[in-house]
Protein backbone atom coordinates (compact mmCIF):
# COMPACT_ATOMS: atom_id res chain seq x y z
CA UNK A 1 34.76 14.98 16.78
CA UNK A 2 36.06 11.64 14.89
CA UNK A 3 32.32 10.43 15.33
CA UNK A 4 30.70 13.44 13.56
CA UNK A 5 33.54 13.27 10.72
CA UNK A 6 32.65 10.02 10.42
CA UNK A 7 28.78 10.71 9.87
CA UNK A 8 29.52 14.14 7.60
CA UNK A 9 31.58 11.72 5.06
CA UNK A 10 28.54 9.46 5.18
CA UNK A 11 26.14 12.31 4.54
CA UNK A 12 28.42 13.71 1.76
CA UNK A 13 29.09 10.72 -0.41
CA UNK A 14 26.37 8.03 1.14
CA UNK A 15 25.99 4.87 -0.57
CA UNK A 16 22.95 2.80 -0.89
CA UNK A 17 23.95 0.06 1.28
CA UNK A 18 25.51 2.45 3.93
CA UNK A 19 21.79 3.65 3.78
CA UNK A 20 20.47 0.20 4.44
CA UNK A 21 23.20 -1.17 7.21
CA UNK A 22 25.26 1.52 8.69
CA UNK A 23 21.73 4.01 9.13
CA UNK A 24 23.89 7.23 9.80
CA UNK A 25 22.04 9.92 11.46
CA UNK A 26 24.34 12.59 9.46
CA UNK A 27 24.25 14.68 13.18
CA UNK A 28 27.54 16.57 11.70
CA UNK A 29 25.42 17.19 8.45
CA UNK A 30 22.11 18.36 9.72
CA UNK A 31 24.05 20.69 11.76
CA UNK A 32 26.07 22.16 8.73
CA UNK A 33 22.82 22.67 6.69
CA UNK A 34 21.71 24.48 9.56
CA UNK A 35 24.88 26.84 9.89
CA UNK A 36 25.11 26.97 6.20
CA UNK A 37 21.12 27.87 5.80
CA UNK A 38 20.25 28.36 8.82
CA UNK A 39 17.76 31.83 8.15
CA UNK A 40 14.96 33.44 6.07
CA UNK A 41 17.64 35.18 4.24
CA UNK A 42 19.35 32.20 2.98
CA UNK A 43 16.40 30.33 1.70
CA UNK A 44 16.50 31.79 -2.17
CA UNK A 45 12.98 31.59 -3.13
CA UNK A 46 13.62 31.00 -6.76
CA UNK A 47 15.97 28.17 -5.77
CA UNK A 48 13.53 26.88 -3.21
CA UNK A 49 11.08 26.55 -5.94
CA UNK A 50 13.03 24.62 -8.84
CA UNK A 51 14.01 22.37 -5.93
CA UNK A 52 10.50 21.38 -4.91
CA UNK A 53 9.87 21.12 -8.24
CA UNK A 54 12.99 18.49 -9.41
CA UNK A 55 11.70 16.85 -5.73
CA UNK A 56 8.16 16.90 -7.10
CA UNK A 57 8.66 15.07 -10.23
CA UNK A 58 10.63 12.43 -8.00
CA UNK A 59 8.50 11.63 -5.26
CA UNK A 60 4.99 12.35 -5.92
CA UNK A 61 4.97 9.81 -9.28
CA UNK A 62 6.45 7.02 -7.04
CA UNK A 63 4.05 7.40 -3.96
CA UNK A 64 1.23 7.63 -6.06
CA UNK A 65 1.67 4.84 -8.44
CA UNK A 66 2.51 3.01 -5.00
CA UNK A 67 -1.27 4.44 -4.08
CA UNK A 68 -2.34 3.16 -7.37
CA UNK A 69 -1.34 -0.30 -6.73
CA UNK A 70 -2.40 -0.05 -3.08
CA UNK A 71 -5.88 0.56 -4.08
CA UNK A 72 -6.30 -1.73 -6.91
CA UNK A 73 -5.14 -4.57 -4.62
CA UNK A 74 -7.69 -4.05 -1.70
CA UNK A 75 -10.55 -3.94 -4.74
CA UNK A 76 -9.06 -6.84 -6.17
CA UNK A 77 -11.34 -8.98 -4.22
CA UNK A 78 -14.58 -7.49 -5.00
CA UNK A 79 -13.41 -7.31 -9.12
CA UNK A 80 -13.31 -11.23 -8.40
CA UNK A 81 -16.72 -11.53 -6.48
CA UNK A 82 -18.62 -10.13 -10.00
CA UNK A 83 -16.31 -12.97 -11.98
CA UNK A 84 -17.62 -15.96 -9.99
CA UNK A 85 -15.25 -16.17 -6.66
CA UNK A 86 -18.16 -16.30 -4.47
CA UNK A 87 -19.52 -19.12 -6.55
CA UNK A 88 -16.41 -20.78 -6.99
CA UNK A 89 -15.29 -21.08 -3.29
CA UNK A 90 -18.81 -21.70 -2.26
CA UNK A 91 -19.41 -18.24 -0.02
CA UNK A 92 -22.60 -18.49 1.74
CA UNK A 93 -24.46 -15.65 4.04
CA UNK A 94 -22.26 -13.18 5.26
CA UNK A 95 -18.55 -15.12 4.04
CA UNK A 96 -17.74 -12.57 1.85
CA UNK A 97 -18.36 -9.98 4.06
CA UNK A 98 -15.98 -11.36 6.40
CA UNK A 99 -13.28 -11.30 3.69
CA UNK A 100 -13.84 -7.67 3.21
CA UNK A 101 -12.72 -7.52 6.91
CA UNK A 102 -10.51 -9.79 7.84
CA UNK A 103 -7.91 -7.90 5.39
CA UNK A 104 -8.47 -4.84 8.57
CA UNK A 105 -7.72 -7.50 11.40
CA UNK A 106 -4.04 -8.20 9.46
CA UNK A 107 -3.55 -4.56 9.27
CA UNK A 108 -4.92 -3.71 12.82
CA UNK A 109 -2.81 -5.49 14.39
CA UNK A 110 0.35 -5.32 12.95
CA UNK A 111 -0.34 -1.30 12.81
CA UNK A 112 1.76 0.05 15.66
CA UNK A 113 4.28 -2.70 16.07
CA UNK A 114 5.31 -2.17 12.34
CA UNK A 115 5.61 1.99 12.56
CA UNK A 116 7.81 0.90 15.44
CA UNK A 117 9.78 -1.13 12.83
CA UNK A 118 9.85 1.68 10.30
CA UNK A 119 11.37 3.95 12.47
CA UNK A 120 14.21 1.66 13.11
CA UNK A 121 14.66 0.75 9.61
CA UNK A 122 15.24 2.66 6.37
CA UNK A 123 11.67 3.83 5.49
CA UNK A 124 12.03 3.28 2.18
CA UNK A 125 13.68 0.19 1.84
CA UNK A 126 10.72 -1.20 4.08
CA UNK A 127 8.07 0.08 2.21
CA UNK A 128 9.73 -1.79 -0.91
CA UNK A 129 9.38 -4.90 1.01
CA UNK A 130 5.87 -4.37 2.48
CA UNK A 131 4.70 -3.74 -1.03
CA UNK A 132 6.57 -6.76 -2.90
CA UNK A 133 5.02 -8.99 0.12
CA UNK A 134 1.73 -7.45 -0.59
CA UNK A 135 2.09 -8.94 -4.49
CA UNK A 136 3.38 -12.04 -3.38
CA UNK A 137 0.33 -12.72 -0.68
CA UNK A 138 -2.24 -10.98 -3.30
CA UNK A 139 -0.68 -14.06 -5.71
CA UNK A 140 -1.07 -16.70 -3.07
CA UNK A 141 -5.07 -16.18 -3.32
CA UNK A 142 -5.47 -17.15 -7.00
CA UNK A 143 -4.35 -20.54 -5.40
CA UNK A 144 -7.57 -20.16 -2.67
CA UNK A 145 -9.48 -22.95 -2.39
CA UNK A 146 -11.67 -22.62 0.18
CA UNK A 147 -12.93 -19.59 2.47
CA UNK A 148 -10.12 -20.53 5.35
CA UNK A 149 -7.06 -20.60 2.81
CA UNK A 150 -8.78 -16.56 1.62
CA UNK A 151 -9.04 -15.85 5.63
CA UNK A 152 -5.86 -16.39 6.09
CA UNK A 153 -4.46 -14.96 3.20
CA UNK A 154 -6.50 -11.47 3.25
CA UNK A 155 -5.04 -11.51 7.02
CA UNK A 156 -1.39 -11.37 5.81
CA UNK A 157 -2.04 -9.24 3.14
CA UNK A 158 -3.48 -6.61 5.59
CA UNK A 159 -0.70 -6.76 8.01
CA UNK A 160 1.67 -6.29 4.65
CA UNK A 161 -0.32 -3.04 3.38
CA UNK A 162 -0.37 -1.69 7.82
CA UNK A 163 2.60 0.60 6.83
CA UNK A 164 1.92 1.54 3.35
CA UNK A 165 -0.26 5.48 4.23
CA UNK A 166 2.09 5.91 7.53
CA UNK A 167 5.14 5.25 5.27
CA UNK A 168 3.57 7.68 2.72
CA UNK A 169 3.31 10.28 5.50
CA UNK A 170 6.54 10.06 6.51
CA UNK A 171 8.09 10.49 3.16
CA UNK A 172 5.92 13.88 2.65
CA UNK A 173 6.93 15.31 5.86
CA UNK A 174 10.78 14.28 5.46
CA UNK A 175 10.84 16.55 1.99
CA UNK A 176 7.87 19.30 2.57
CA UNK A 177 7.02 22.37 4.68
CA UNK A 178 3.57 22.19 6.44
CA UNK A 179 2.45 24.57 3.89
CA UNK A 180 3.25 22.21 1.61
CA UNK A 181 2.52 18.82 2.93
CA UNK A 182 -1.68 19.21 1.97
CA UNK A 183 -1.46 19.55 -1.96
CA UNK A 184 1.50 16.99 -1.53
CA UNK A 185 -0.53 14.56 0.16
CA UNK A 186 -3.53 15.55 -2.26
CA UNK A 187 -1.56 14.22 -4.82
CA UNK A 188 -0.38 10.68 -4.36
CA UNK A 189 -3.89 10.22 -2.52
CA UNK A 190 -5.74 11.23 -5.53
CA UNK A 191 -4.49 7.95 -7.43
CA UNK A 192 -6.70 6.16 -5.29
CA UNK A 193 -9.52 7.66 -7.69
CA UNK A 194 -7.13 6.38 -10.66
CA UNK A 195 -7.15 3.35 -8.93
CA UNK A 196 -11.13 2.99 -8.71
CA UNK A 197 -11.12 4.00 -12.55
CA UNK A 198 -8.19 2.04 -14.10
CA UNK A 199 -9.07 -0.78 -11.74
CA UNK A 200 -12.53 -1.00 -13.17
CA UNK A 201 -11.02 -1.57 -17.04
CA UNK A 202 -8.06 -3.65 -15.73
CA UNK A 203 -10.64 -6.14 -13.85
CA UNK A 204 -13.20 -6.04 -16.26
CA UNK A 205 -10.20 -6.58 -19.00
CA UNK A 206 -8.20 -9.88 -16.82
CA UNK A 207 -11.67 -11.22 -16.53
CA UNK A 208 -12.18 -11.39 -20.31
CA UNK A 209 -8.93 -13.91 -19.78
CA UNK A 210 -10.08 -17.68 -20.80
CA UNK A 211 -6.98 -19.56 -19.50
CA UNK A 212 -7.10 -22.63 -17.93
CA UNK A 213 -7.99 -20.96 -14.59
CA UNK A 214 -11.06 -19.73 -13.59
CA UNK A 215 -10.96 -15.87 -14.79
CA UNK A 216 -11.03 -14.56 -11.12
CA UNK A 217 -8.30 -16.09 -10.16
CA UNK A 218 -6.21 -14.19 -13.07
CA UNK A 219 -7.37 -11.11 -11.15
CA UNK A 220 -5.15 -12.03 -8.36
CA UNK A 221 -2.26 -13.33 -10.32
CA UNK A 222 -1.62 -10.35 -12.71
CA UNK A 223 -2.17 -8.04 -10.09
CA UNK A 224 0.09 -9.41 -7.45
CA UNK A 225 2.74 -10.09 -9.94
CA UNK A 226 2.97 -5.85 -10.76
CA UNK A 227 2.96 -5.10 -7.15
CA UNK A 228 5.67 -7.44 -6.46
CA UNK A 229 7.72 -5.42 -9.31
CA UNK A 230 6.75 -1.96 -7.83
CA UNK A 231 7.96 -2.85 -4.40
CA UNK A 232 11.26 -4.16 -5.62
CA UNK A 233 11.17 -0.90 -7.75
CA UNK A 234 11.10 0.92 -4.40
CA UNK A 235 13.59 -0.83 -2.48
CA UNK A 236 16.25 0.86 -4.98
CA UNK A 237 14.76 4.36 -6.24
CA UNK A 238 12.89 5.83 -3.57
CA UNK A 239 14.90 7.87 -1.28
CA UNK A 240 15.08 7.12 2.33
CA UNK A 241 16.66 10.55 3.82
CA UNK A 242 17.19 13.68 2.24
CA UNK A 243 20.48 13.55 3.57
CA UNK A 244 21.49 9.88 1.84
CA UNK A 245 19.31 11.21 -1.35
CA UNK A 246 21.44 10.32 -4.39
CA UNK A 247 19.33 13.07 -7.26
CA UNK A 248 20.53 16.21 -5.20
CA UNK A 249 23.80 17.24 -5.29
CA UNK A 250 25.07 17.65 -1.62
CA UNK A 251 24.66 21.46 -1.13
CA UNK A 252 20.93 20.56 -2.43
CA UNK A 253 19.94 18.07 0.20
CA UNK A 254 21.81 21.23 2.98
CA UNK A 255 19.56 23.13 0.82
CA UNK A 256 16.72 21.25 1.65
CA UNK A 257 16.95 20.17 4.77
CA UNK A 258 17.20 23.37 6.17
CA UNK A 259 14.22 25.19 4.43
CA UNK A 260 12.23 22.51 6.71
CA UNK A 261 13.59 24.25 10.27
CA UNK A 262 10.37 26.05 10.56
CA UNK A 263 8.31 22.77 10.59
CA UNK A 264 9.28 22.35 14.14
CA UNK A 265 8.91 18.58 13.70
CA UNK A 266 12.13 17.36 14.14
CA UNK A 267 13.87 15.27 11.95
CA UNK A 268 13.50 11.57 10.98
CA UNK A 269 15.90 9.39 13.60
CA UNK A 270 16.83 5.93 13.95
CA UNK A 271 16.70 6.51 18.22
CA UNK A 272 14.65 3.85 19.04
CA UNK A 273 11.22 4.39 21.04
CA UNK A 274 11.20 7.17 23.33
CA UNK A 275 9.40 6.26 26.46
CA UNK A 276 8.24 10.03 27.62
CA UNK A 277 7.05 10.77 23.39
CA UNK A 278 4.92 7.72 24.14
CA UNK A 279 3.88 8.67 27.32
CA UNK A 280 2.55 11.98 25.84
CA UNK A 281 0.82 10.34 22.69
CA UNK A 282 -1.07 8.07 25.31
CA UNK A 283 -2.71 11.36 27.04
CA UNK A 284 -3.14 13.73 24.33
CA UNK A 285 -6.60 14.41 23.06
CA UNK A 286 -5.15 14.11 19.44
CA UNK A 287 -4.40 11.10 19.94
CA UNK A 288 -8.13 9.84 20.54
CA UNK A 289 -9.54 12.26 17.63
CA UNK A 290 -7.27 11.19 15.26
CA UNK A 291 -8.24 7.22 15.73
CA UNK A 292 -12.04 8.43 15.96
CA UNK A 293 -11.67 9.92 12.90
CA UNK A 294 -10.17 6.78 11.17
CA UNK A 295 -12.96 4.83 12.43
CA UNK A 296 -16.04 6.99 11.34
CA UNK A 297 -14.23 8.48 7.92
CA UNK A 298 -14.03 4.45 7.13
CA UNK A 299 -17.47 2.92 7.86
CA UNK A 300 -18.70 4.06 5.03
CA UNK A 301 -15.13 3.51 2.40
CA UNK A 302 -15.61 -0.25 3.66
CA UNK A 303 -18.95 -0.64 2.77
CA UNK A 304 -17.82 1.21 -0.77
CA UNK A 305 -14.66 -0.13 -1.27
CA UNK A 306 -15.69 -3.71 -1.37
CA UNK A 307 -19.82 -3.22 -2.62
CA UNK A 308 -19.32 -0.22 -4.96
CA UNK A 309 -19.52 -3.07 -8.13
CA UNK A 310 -22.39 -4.95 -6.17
CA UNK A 311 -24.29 -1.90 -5.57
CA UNK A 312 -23.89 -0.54 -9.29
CA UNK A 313 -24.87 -3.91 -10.33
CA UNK A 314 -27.69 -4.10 -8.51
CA UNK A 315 -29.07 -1.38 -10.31
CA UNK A 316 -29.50 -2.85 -13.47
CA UNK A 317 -25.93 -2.72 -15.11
CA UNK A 318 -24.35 -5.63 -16.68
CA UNK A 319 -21.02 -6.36 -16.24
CA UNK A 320 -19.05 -4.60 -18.63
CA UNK A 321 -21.35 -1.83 -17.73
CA UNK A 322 -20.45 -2.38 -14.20
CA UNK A 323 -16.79 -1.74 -15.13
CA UNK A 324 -17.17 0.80 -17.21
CA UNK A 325 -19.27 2.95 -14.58
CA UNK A 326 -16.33 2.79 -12.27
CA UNK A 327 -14.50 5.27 -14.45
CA UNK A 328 -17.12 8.45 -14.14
CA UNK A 329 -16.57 7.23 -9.60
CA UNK A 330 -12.99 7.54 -9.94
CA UNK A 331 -12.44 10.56 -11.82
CA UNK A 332 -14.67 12.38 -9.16
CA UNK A 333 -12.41 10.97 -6.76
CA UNK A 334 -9.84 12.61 -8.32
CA UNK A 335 -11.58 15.99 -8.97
CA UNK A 336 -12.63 16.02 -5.19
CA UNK A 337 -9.56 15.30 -3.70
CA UNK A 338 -8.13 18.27 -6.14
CA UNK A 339 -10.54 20.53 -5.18
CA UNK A 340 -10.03 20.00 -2.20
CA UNK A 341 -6.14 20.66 -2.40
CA UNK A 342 -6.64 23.70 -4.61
CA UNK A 343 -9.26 25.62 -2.31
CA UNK A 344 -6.85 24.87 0.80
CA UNK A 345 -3.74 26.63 -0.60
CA UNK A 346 -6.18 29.47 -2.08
CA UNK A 347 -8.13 30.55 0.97
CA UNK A 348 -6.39 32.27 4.65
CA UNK A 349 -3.50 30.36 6.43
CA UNK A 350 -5.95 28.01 9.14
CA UNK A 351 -8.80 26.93 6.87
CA UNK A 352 -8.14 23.10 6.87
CA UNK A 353 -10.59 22.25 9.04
CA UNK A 354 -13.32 24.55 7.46
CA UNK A 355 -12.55 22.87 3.92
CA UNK A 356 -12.98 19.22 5.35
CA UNK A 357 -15.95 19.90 7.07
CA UNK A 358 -17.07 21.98 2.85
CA UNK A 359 -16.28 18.64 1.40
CA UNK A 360 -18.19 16.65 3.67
CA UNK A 361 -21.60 18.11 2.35
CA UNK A 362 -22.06 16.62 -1.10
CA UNK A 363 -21.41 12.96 0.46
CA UNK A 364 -23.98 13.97 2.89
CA UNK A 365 -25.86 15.14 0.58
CA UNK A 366 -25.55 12.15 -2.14
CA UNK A 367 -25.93 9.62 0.81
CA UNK A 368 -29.57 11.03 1.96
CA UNK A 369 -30.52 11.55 -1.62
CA UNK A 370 -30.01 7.65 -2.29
CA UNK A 371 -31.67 7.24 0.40
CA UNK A 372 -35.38 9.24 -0.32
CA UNK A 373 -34.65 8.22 -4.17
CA UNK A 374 -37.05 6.30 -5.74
CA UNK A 375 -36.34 2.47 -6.54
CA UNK A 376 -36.51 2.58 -10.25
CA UNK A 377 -35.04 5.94 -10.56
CA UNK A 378 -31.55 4.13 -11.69
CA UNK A 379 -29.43 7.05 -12.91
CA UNK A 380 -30.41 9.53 -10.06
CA UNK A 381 -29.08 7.00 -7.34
CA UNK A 382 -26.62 6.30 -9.58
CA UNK A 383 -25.58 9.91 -9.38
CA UNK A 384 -26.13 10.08 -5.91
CA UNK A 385 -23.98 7.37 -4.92
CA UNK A 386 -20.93 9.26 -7.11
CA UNK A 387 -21.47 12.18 -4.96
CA UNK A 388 -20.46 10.28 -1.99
CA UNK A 389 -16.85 10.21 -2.88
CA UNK A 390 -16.63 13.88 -1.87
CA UNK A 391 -15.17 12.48 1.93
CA UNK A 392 -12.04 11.38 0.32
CA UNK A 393 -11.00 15.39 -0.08
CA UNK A 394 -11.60 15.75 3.33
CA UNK A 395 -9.85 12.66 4.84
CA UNK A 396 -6.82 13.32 2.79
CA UNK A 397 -6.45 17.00 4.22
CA UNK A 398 -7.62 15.70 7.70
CA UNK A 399 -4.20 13.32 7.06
CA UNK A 400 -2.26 17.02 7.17
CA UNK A 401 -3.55 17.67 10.22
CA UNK A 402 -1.22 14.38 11.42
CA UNK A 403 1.91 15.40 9.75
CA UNK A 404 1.83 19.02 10.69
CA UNK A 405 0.85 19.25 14.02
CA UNK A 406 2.46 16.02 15.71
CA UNK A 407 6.27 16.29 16.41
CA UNK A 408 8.75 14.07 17.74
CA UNK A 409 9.84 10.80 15.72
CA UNK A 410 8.13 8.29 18.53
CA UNK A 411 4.74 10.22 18.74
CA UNK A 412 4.61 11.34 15.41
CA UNK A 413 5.02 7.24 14.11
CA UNK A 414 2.06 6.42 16.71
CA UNK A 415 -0.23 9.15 15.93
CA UNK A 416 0.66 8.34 11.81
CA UNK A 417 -0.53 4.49 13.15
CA UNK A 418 -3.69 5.53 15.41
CA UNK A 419 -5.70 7.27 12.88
CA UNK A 420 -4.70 3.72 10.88
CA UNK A 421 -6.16 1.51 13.94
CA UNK A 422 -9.07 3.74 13.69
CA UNK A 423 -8.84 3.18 9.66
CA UNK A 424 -9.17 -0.43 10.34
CA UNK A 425 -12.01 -0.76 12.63
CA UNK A 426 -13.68 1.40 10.65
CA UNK A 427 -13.09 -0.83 7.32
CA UNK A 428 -14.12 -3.87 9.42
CA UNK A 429 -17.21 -2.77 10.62
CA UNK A 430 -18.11 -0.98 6.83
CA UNK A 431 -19.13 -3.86 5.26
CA UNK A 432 -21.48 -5.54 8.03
CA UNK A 433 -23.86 -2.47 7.18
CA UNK A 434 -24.30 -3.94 4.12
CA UNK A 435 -26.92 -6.97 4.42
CA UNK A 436 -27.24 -9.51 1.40
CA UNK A 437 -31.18 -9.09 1.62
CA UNK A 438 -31.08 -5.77 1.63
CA UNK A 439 -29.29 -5.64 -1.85
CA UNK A 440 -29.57 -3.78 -4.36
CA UNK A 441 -30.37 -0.63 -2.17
CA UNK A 442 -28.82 -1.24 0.89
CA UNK A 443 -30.51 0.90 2.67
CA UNK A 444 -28.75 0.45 6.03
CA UNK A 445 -25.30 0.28 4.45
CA UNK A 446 -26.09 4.06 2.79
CA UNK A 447 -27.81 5.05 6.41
CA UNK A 448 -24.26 4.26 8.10
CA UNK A 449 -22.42 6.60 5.64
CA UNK A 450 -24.81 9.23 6.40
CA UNK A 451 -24.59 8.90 9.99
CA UNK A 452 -20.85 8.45 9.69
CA UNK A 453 -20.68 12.07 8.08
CA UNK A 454 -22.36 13.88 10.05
CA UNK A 455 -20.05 12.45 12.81
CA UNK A 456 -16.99 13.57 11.00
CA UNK A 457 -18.11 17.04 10.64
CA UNK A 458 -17.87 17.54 14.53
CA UNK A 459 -14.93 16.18 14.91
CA UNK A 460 -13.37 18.29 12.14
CA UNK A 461 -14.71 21.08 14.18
CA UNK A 462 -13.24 19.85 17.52
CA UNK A 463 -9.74 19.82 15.84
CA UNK A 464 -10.22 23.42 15.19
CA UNK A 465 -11.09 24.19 18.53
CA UNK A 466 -8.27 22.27 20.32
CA UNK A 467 -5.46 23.51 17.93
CA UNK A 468 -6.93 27.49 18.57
CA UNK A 469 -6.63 26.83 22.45
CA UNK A 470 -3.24 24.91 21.97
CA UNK A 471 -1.76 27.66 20.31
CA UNK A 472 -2.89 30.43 22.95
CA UNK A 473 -1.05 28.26 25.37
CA UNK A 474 2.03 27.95 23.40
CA UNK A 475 2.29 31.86 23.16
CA UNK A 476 2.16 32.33 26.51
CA UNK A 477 4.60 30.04 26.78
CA UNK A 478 6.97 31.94 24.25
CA UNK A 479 6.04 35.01 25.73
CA UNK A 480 7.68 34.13 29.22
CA UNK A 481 10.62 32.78 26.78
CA UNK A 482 10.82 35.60 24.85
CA UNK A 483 11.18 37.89 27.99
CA UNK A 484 13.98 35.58 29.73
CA UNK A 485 16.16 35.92 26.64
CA UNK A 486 15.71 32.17 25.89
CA UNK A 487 13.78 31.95 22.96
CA UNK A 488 15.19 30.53 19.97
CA UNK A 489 13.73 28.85 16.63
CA UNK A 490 16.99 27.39 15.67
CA UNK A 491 17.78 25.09 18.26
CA UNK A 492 14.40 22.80 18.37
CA UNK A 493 13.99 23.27 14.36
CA UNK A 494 15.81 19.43 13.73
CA UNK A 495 15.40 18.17 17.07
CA UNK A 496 13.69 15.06 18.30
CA UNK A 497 11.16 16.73 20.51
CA UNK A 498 7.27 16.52 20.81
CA UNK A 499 5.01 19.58 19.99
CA UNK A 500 3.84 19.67 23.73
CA UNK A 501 7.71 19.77 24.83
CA UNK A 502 8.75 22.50 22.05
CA UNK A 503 7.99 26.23 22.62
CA UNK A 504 7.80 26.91 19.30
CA UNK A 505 5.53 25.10 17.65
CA UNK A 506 2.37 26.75 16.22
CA UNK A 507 -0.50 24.20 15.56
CA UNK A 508 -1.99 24.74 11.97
CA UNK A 509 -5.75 23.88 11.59
């Protein structure tokens, strides 16, 4: 009794630093929510709404500046490659290539053993820390020398940036339903397209800088320095738990917590790793499709990622020209990922696979068309080449199918990290596809991406498949629980259970 006292007066009045060194689990408060809010009858719609909304303009603008930043930084490098890096470090044959990647080894690695981290930690307070190191290495490379002191910088800096779209995740599915969690996601992922527009003016403007360093090394200087100052920003205004949240009055975060209940995910602990949730993510076939579709939805982002300028160059645009082109690429990336977001919450509960497998055609479609193009036909390829953003819409809502059909704290951290893993490989292979001689069409580079698609169409459709045979299962499972007596939604709403172990979860797909 004195225990759950103790964690209710935490929960009521929590301070920051409580937050950061005590790391309450508010049992007493989760329960009251629950008792308090605990049915369909309690959740006011109208109140649900202006809630979501005051969480909205919270949230969303801090995750997706953090997105912002995240982008620009990975691009950072090829920005410097068009403002004489290669030159000036003396990259020969496939050096720069091997930059591109090396960032994914950092990241790789440090993937699952840093979700294991986060979910002992504050999330937000780590994310804050991840991003100000990601400044502070992005800063160390204006000071590169050679290609070894870049290796081993772009290694750091990926294992920094490892928790930055898990974290992400985890904030969206602490504060949103399932229902929710697509257009959320949507929307701090579309400032990656902000990121390939503004990130075209801001490198094109730092490399206009005549200092007395070389103008690429500004690049990584002013760009490090304002992720250093967002991650710091974090540390102290984004929220780590609803229940610690310091914008909501306390009957607002009961509020809030308990419209959740019907996610059946459980709620965010600080338990430590649970052997048997680990067990379970190392034998389900989510596990595996999630990972493969990291790896082939990012063969062809690390080809683009880090030759999108080279590419545009190549086909006969100057510099500024080069920059400037970047804008039309990123709005897309916006309007796709949009679209995307839009069209889910418009069409039949169950139609997130069908819509990622919609978006994949115009990449498909732009990647072929490059392909059969012409060489002088400039502007068509041009155009072509845009349309291949259109897999970003369908890799963000493939990301929902992580946070709403994986629960349990342990499993859902490694699943959120797997798709990552596959993220990395994928980023590390990317650029490899894209030969120096082949430049400016590279042909096999654009043949991966194609390939790539087609491969993430089936896998979108295997997702469907498993999640309609998963749920058949589960009713029969709540069938024979219904019929004992023991079925209720209340008591595994909160708890820190695994969708295979809780009766009534309902896969959406």
């Amino acid at each position: 009794m004195e225990k759950h006292r103790a964690a209710d007066a935490v929960a009521q009045e929590p301070s920051y630093w409580t937050t950061i060194f005590k790391r309450g689990e508010y049992t007493a408060f989760y329960e009251e929510a629950l008792q308090r809010y605990g049915d369909d009858v309690a959740i006011d719609p109208v109140r649900e709404a202006q809630l979501k909304r005051k969480v909205d303009l919270v949230i969303l603008p801090i995750l997706a500046v953090c997105y912002f930043f995240y982008y620009v930084d990975k691009t950072t490098l090829s920005y410097a490659a068009i403002f004489g890096m290669k030159q000036d470090l003396n990259l020969q044959g496939t050096q720069y290539s091997w930059l591109s990647s090396v960032f994914y080894f950092g990241w790789m690695v440090w993937a699952i053993p840093t979700n294991l981290i986060m979910q002992r930690s504050p999330p937000s307070t780590y994310l804050g820390i991840n991003i100000a190191f990601w400044g502070i290495f992005l800063m160390f490379q204006a000071l590169a020398q050679n290609f070894t002191h870049m290796v081993v910088l772009r290694v750091l800096s990926g294992a920094a940036e490892a928790i930055a779209d898990p974290a992400f995740m985890l904030v969206t599915t602490m504060w949103y339903s399932r229902g929710e969690q697509p257009s959320r996601i949507s929307t701090w992922y579309a400032a990656n397209g902000i990121g390939v527009a503004g990130g075209g003016l801001i490198g094109y403007g730092i490399g206009q800088i005549k200092g007395s360093l070389a103008s690429w090394r500004y690049e990584f200087l002013i760009v490090g320095a304002f992720c250093t100052a967002w991650g710091v920003f974090i540390i102290f205004f984004l929220p780590n738990t609803i229940a610690s949240c310091q914008f909501l009055s306390r009957d607002e975060r009961m509020f809030m917590i308990a419209r959740l209940r019907k996610n059946q995910t459980g709620i965010e602990t600080k338990a430590g790793i649970k052997w048997d949730q680990l067990r379970e993510f190392c034998v389900d076939p989510k596990t595996y499709l999630f990972f493969f579709l990291g790896f082939v939805g990012n063969i062809p982002n690390g080809g683009i990622s880090n030759f999108s300028t080279l590419i545009i160059q190549g086909l006969g645009f100057s510099q500024i020209e080069t920059s400037l082109l970047g804008i039309p690429q990123g709005a897309l990336v916006v309007i796709w990922i949009a679209a995307g977001a839009i069209l889910n919450a418009r069409l039949p509960n169950n139609s997130r696979t069908w819509v990622c497998m919609l978006f994949m055609i115009p990449t498909i479609a732009g990647a072929l068309g490059f392909l059969l193009a012409p060489a002088d036909a400039n502007i068509g390829r041009l155009i072509c080449y845009y349309l291949t953003g259109s897999y970003q819409a369908s890799f963000v809502i493939g990301l929902s199918l992580i946070t709403s059909n994986v629960g349990g704290q342990t499993k859902k951290q490694l699943t959120s990290a797997i798709i990552f893993v596959g993220v990395c490989v994928g980023n590390i292979a990317g650029p490899f596809f894209f030969k120096e001689n082949q430049a400016p069409s590279y042909r096999l580079g654009i043949g991966a991406i194609l390939v790539c698609n087609c491969l993430e169409v089936l896998v979108f459709l295997a997702f469907r498949f498993l999640f309609i045979h998963s749920n058949k299962k589960k009713e029969a499972e709540r069938e024979a629980l219904r019929a004992a007596g023991k079925l209720d939604e209340n008591s595994t709403a909160l708890a820190d259970i695994t969708d295979w172990q809780n009766p009534n979860f309902v896969y959406v797909y």
